[in-house]
Structure formats: structure tokens, C-alpha cells
Protein backbone atom coordinates (compact mmCIF):
# COMPACT_ATOMS: atom_id res chain seq x y z
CA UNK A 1 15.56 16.29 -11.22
CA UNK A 2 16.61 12.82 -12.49
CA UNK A 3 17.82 11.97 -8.27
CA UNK A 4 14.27 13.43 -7.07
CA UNK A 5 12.37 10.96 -9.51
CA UNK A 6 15.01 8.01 -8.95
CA UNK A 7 13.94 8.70 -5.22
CA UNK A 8 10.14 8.89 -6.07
CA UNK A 9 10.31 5.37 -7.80
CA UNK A 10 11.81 3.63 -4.85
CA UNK A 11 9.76 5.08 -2.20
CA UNK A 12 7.09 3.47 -4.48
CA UNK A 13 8.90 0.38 -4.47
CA UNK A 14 9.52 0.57 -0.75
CA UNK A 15 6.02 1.42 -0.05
CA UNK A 16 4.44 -1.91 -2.60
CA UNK A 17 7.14 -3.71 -0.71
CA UNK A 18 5.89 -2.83 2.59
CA UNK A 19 2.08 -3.59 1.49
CA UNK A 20 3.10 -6.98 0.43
CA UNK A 21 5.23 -7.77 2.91
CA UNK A 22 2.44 -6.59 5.64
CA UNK A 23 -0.53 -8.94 3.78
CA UNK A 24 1.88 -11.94 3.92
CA UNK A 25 2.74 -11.50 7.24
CA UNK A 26 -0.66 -11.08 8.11
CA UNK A 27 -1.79 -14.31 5.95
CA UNK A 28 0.14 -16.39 7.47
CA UNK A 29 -0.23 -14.81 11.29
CA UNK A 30 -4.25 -15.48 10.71
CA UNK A 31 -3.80 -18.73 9.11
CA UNK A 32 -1.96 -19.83 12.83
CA UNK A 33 -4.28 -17.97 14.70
CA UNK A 34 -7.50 -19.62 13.73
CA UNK A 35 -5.53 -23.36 13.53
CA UNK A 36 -5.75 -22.41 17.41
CA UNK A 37 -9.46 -21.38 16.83
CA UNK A 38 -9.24 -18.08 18.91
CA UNK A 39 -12.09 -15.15 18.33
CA UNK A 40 -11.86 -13.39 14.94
CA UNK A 41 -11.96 -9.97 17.14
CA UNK A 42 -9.07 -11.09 19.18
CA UNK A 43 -7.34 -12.55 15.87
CA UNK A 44 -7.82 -8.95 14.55
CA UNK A 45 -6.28 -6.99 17.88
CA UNK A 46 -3.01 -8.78 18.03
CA UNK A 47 -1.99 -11.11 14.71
CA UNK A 48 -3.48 -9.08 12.61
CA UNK A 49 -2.92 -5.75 14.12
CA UNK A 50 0.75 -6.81 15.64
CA UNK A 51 1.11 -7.31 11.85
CA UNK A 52 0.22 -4.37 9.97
CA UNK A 53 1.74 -2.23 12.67
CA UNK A 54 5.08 -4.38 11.13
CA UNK A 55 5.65 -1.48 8.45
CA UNK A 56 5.45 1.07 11.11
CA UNK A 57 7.38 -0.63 12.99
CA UNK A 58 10.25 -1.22 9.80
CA UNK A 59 10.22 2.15 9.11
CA UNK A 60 10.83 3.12 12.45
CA UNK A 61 13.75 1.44 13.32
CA UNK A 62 15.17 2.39 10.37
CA UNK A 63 14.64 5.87 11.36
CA UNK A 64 15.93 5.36 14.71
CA UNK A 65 18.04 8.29 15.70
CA UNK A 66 19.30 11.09 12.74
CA UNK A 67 15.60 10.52 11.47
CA UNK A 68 13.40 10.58 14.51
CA UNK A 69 10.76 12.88 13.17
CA UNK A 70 10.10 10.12 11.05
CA UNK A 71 9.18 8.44 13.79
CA UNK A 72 6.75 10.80 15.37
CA UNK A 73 5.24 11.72 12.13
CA UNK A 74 4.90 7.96 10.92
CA UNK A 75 2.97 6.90 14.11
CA UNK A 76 1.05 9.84 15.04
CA UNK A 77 0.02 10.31 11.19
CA UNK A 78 -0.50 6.35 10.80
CA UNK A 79 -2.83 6.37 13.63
CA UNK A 80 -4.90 9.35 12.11
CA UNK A 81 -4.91 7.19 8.57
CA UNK A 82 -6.11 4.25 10.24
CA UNK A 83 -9.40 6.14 11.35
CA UNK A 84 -9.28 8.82 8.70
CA UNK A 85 -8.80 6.74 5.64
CA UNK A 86 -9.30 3.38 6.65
CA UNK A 87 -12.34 3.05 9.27
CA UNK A 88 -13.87 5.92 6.99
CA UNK A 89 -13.47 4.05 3.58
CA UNK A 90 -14.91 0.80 5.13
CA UNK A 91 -17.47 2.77 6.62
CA UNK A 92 -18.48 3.96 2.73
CA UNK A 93 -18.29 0.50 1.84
CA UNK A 94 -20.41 -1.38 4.31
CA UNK A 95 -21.61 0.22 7.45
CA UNK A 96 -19.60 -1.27 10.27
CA UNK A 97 -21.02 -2.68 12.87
CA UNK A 98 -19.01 -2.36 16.40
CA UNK A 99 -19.77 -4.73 19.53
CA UNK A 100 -20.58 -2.71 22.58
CA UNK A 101 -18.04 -4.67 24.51
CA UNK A 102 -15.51 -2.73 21.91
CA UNK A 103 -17.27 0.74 22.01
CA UNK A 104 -17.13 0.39 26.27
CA UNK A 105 -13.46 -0.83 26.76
CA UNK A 106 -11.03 -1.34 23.62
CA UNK A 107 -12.20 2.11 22.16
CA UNK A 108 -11.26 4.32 25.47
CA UNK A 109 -8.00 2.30 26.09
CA UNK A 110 -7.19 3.48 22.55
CA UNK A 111 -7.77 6.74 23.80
CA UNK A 112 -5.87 6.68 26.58
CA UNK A 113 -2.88 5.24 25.03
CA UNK A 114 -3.21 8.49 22.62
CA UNK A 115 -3.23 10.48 25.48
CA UNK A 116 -0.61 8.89 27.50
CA UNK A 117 2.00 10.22 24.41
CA UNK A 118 0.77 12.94 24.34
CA UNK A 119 1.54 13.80 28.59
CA UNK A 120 5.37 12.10 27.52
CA UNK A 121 5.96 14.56 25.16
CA UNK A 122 5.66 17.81 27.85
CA UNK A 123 9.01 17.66 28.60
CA UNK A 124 10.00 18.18 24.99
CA UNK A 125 11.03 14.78 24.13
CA UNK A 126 10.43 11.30 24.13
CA UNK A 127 13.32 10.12 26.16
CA UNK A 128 14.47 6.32 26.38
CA UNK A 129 12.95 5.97 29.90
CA UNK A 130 9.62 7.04 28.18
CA UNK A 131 10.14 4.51 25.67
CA UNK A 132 10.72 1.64 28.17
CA UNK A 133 7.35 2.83 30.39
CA UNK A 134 5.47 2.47 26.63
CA UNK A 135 6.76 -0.94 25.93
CA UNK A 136 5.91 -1.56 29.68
CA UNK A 137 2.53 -0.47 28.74
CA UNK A 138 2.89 -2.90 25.99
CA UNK A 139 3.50 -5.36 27.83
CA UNK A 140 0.36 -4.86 30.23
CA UNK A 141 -1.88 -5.16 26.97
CA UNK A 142 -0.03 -7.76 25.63
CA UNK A 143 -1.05 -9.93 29.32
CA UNK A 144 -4.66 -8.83 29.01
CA UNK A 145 -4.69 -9.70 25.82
CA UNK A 146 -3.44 -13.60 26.43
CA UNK A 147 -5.59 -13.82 29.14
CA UNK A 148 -8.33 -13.14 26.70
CA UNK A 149 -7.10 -15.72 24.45
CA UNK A 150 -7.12 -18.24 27.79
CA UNK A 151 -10.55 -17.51 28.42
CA UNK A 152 -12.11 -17.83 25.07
CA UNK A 153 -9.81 -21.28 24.80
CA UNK A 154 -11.40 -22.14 27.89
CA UNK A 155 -15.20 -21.47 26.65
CA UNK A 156 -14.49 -23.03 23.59
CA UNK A 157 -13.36 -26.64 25.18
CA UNK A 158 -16.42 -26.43 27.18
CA UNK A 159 -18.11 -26.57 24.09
CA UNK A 160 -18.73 -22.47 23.87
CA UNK A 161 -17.94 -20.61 20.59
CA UNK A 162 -14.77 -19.24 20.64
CA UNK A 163 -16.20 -16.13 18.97
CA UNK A 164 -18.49 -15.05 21.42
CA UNK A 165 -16.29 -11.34 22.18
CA UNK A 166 -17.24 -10.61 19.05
CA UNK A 167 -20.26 -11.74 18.30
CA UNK A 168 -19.37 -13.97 14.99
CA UNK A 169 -19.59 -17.53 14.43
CA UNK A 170 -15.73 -17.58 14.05
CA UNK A 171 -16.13 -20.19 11.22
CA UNK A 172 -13.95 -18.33 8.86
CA UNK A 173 -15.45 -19.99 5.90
CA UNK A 174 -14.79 -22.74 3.41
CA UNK A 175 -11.45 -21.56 2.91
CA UNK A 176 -10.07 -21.37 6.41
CA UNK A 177 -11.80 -24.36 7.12
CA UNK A 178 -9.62 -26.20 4.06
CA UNK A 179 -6.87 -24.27 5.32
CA UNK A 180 -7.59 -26.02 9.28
CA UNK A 181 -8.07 -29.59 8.08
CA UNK A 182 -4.24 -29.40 6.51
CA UNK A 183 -1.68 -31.88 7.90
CA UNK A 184 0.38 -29.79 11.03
CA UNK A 185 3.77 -30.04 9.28
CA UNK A 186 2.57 -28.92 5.86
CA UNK A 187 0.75 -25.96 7.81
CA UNK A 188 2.93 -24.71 9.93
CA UNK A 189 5.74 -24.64 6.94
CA UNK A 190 3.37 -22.91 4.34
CA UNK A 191 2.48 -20.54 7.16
CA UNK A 192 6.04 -19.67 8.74
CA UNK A 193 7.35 -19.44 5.54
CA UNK A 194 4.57 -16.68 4.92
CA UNK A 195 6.19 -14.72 7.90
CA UNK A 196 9.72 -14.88 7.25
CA UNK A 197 8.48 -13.77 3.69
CA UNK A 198 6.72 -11.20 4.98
CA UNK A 199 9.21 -9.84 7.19
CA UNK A 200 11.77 -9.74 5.01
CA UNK A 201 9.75 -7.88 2.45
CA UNK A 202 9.14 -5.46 5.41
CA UNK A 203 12.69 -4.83 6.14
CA UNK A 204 13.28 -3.88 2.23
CA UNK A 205 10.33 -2.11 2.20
CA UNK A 206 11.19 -0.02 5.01
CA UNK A 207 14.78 1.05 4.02
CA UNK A 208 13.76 2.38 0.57
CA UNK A 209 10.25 4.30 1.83
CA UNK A 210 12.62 6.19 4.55
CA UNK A 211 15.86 6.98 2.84
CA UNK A 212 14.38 8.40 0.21
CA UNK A 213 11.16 9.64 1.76
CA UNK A 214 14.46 12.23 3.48
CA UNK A 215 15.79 13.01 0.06
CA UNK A 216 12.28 13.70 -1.22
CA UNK A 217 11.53 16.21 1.69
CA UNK A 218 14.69 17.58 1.71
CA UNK A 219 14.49 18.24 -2.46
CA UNK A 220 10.71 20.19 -2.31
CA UNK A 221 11.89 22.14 1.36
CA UNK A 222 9.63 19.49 3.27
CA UNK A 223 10.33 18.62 6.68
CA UNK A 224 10.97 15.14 8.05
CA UNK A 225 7.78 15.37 10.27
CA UNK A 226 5.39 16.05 7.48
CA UNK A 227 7.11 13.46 5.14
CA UNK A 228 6.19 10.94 8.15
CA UNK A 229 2.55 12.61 8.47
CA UNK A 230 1.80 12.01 5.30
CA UNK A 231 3.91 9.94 2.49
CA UNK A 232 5.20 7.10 5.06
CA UNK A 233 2.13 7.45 7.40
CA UNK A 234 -0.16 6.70 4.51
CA UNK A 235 2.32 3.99 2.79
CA UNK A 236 2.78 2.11 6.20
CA UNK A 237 -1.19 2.18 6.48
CA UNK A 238 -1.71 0.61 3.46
CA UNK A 239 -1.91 -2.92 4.84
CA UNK A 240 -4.43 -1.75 7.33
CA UNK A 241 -6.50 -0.61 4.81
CA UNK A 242 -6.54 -3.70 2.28
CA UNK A 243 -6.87 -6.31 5.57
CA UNK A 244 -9.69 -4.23 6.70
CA UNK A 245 -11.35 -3.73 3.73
CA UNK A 246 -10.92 -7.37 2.53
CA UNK A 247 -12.10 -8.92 6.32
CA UNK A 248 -15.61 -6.41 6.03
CA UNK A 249 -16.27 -7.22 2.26
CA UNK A 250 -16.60 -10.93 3.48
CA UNK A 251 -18.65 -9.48 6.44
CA UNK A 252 -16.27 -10.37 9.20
CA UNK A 253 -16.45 -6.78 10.74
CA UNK A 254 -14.87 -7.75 14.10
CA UNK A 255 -11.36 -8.15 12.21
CA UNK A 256 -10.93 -5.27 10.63
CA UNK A 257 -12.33 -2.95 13.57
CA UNK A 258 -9.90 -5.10 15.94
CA UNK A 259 -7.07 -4.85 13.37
CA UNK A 260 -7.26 -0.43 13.17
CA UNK A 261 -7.94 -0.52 17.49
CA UNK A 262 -5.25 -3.26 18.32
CA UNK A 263 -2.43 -1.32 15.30
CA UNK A 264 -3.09 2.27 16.83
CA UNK A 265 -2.55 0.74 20.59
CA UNK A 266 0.80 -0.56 19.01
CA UNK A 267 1.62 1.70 17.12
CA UNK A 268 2.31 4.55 20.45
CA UNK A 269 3.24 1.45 22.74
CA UNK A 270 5.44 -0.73 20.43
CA UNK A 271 6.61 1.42 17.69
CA UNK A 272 7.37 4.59 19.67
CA UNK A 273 8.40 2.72 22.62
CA UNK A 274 11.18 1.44 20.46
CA UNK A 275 12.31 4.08 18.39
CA UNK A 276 12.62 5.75 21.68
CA UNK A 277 14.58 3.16 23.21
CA UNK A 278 16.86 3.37 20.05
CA UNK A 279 17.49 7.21 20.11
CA UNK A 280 15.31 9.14 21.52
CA UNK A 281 12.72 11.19 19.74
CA UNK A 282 12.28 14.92 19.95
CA UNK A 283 8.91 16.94 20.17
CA UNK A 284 8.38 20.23 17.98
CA UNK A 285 5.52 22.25 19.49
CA UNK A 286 3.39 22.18 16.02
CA UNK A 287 2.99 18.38 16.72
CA UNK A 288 0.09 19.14 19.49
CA UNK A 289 -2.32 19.82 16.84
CA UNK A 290 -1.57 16.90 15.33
CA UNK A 291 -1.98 15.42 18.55
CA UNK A 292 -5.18 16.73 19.03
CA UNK A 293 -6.47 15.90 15.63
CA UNK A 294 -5.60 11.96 16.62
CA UNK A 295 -7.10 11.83 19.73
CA UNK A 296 -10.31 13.79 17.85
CA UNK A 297 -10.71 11.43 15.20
CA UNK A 298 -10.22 8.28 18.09
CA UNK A 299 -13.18 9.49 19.96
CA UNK A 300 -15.43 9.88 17.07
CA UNK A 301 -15.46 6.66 17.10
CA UNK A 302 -17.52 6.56 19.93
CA UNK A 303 -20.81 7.83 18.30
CA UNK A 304 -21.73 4.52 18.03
CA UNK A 305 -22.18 4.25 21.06
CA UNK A 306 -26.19 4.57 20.79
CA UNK A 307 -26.43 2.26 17.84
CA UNK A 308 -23.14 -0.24 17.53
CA UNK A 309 -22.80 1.07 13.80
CA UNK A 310 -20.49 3.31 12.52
CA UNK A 311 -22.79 4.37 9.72
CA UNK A 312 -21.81 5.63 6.06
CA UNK A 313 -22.09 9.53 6.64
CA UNK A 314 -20.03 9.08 9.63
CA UNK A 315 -17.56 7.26 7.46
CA UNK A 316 -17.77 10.18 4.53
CA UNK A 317 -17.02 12.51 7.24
CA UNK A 318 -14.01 11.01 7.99
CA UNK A 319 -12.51 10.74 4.74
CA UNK A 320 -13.26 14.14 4.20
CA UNK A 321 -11.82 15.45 7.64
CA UNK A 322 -8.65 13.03 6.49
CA UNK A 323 -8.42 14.88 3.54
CA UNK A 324 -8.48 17.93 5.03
CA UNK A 325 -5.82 17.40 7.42
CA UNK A 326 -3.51 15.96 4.91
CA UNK A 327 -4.10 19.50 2.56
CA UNK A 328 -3.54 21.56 5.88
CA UNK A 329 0.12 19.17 6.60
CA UNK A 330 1.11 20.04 3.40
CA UNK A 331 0.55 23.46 3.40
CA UNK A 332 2.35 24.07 6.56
């Protein structure tokens, strides 16, 4: 009993560890982002969601090989969290609104990332060669995504906002605007030293919440997926959920919907393109429900569609469908 509550305690740890180390990482990614005064949307699909997808990505690799349903269940399950818990809780907050150029094209290539894993695992596995064609896939995003960044550059030195994908000012506030009038040495030192910070807190993190996240299953007769589905998936979300819900609070909607879109693209293409690269993962045949359940709770998304708003009953529905699914993992 005393090892099984030693073990609880330090995936505690692990998991604060990870949140902190995620929100640093994050601080100081953002802070860079808008010195270079790109979109807030784009700031939210790849600093911002490149770091909070950092946990996943931690506890991944350190579940590379003897662990690999960790893998499976931390991405799969992290990706159903980000919708479930996170879009739904902001939704409860403050109705979000969603730019149409999002609902048309970053929402379906969401999708079809979701479904892409879900047509490598047929065979039974997620082999290394399907782990290099996802971080190939990565790698396509990642080029679409700079030449995003190149065009709204481009606008913005012809005297265009540099927010206009999202449809915000892209001011960032008094705060960011402090943070932009800084000298460049002082800056970039506050700001790097933010992301080594963070990164290292990630590592940490990410050791303790999967060690003894196993000895924790293996003490109540849990397997590794559902450990993954749930207590890492939720723990490795939790950065997600604070960014998100501290960008909307300030109204600044286009970061925290680009931060759950751009961490669930990476989170199939980065994080389980590596831990497949590193071992292998293997597919059980109960995972295709919770397959289906993630591409589900993707697509209802797109019922904003018609309005641009993903409203607050939407967003109560998906807590409750969240909690739902995490009753059913547990009971299985």
C-alpha cells in the first residue's frame, strides 16, 4: 500500500512538473513569436501548440518501446481531452468563436490526420516505416505552416495586419507590447532561458508521470493503454487546458482554438511518429472505439460551421460526452 501511494505522489509530481514545464515553454515560445509579430492564430498552431504537445511528447519517449501502449493511449486519449475537456470547458466559459477559414481547412486536416492513424494501424501495428511517413506528414504541415508565417510577414511589411488569418488585431496587449519594446539581448535571454526551463521541467515531469503511471496500473489490474487514456492523457493535457483557457479569458480566441487544432495535428504526426520510430507501437483491437470516439468528437467541431461559434451547450455536451468516455475506459 505504502509503494502504490509513494507512486501516486510522484505521478502528481510528474504531472505539476509537466504543467509547469509546458506553460514556461509556452511563455517563452509566445514571447519570441510575437517579437516577430506573426498572427496570434498561427502563434497558437505551432509555438504554442508545438509546445503543449511537449508533455506528450516527454512522456512518449520515455515510453518508447517496453511501454508503447503508453504511447497509443497518451496520444489518442490526449487528443480526445483536448476537445472533450478543453474546447468543452472554454466553450462553458466564453462561447468560442471560430474563423471560417479554420472551420473550412485546419478543422478537416485535423480530421484527416485522425484518420490517417487510424488506416496505419490495420496491419496491427504502428511500424517504424509508419512512423517516418507521420513525421513526413509532419514535415508537410510544418512547410505550409512557414509559408503561412512568410505570407502574413509579407502583408504585414506592406503595412497589412499581421493578424488578418484570424481575424484579431494581433496587438497582444499592454503586456506583450512592454514585453516587445525590451532590449534584443535582454529578450532573447529571459525568453530562451524560459525554454530550456521548460524543457527540462518536461523531461522530469515525464519520467515520474510514466514510471509510475506502470506501477499504478499494474497495482489496481489496469492496463497500460487505459493508464495512457486516461491518467497521462489528461496530465499531459493539462497545459492545453490552462493556455487555452487563459488566451479566451483575455478574449484572444484564435490562440487557444489554434493551440487544441495545431497539438492534436502533432500529437499523431510528431509524437506517434516518434515513438514509432523508437520502437514500434502495437495496436489492440479495443483501440478502434477509441479511435472512433476521437475522430467523433474532431468533427463535432464542425457544427459551427453555420454560425463560427462553438456555443455553450455544445461545449456542456462535450464535457459530458468526455466524462462519459473516461467512466466507460475505466470500466473496461
Amino acid at each position: 500500500m505504502e509503494e502504490v501511494l509513494a507512486s501516486a505522489a510522484l505521478v502528481a509530481a510528474g504531472l505539476a512538473l509537466l504543467c509547469f514545464g509546458g506553460n514556461w515553454l509556452v511563455g517563452g515560445g509566445e514571447n519570441i513569436a510575437r517579437r516577430l509579430r506573426i498572427s496570434s492564430f498561427v502563434i497558437g498552431m505551432t509555438v504554442v501548440a508545438y509546445g503543449t504537445s511537449t508533455p506528450e511528447l516527454a512522456a512518449s519517449i520515455a515510453a518508447a518501446g517496453q511501454h508503447s501502449a503508453i504511447i497509443l493511449g497518451n496520444v489518442v486519449g490526449s487528443n480526445i481531452a483536448n476537445i472533450g475537456m478543453v474546447i468543452g470547458a472554454s466553450a462553458i466559459l466564453l462561447p468560442l468563436a471560430i474563423g471560417r477559414s479554420v472551420l473550412r481547412r485546419e478543422i478537416p486536416i485535423m480530421i484527416a490526420v485522425s484518420a490517417l492513424l487510424v488506416a496505419l494501424s490495420m496491419d496491427g501495428s504502428i511500424s517504424t516505416y509508419d512512423g517516418l511517413a507521420l513525421l513526413g506528414g509532419l514535415g508537410i504541415v510544418t512547410f505550409r505552416t512557414v509559408r503561412m508565417i512568410s505570407g502574413q510577414r509579407a502583408r504585414g511589411a506592406a503595412g497589412g495586419t499581421a493578424a488578418a488569418e484570424s481575424g484579431t488585431d494581433g496587438s497582444g496587449g499592454a503586456a506583450s507590447e512592454s514585453i516587445l519594446r525590451q532590449s534584443g539581448g535582454r529578450f532573447y535571454a529571459k525568453n530562451v532561458g524560459m525554454l530550456g526551463a521548460g524543457i527540462a521541467l518536461l523531461y522530469a515531469g515525464a519520467i515520474l508521470t510514466v514510471d509510475h503511471a506502470v506501477i499504478l496500473a499494474e497495482a489496481f489490474g489496469l492496463s497500460q493503454k487505459v493508464i495512457g487514456l486516461t491518467v497521462v492523457a489528461i496530465g499531459t493535457s493539462l497545459p492545453e487546458l490552462i493556455t487555452s483557457i487563459m488566451a479566451i479569458r483575455r478574449g484572444r480566441h484564435d490562440i487557444g482554438v489554434g493551440n487544441i487544432i495545431g497539438s492534436n495535428i502533432y500529437n499523431v504526426l510528431m509524437i506517434m511518429g516518434v515513438g514509432a520510430v523508437l520502437g514500434g507501437v502495437s495496436i489492440s483491437q479495443d483501440v478502434y472505439l477509441d479511435y472512433g470516439i476521437m475522430l467523433a468528437f474532431g468533427a463535432s467541431l464542425l457544427v459551427a460551421l453555420k454560425t463560427n461559434i462553438v456555443k455553450r451547450s455544445v461545449g456542456i455536451c462535450l464535457v459530458a460526452g468526455y466524462a462519459a468516455y473516461l467512466g466507460m475506459s475505466l470500466l473496461r
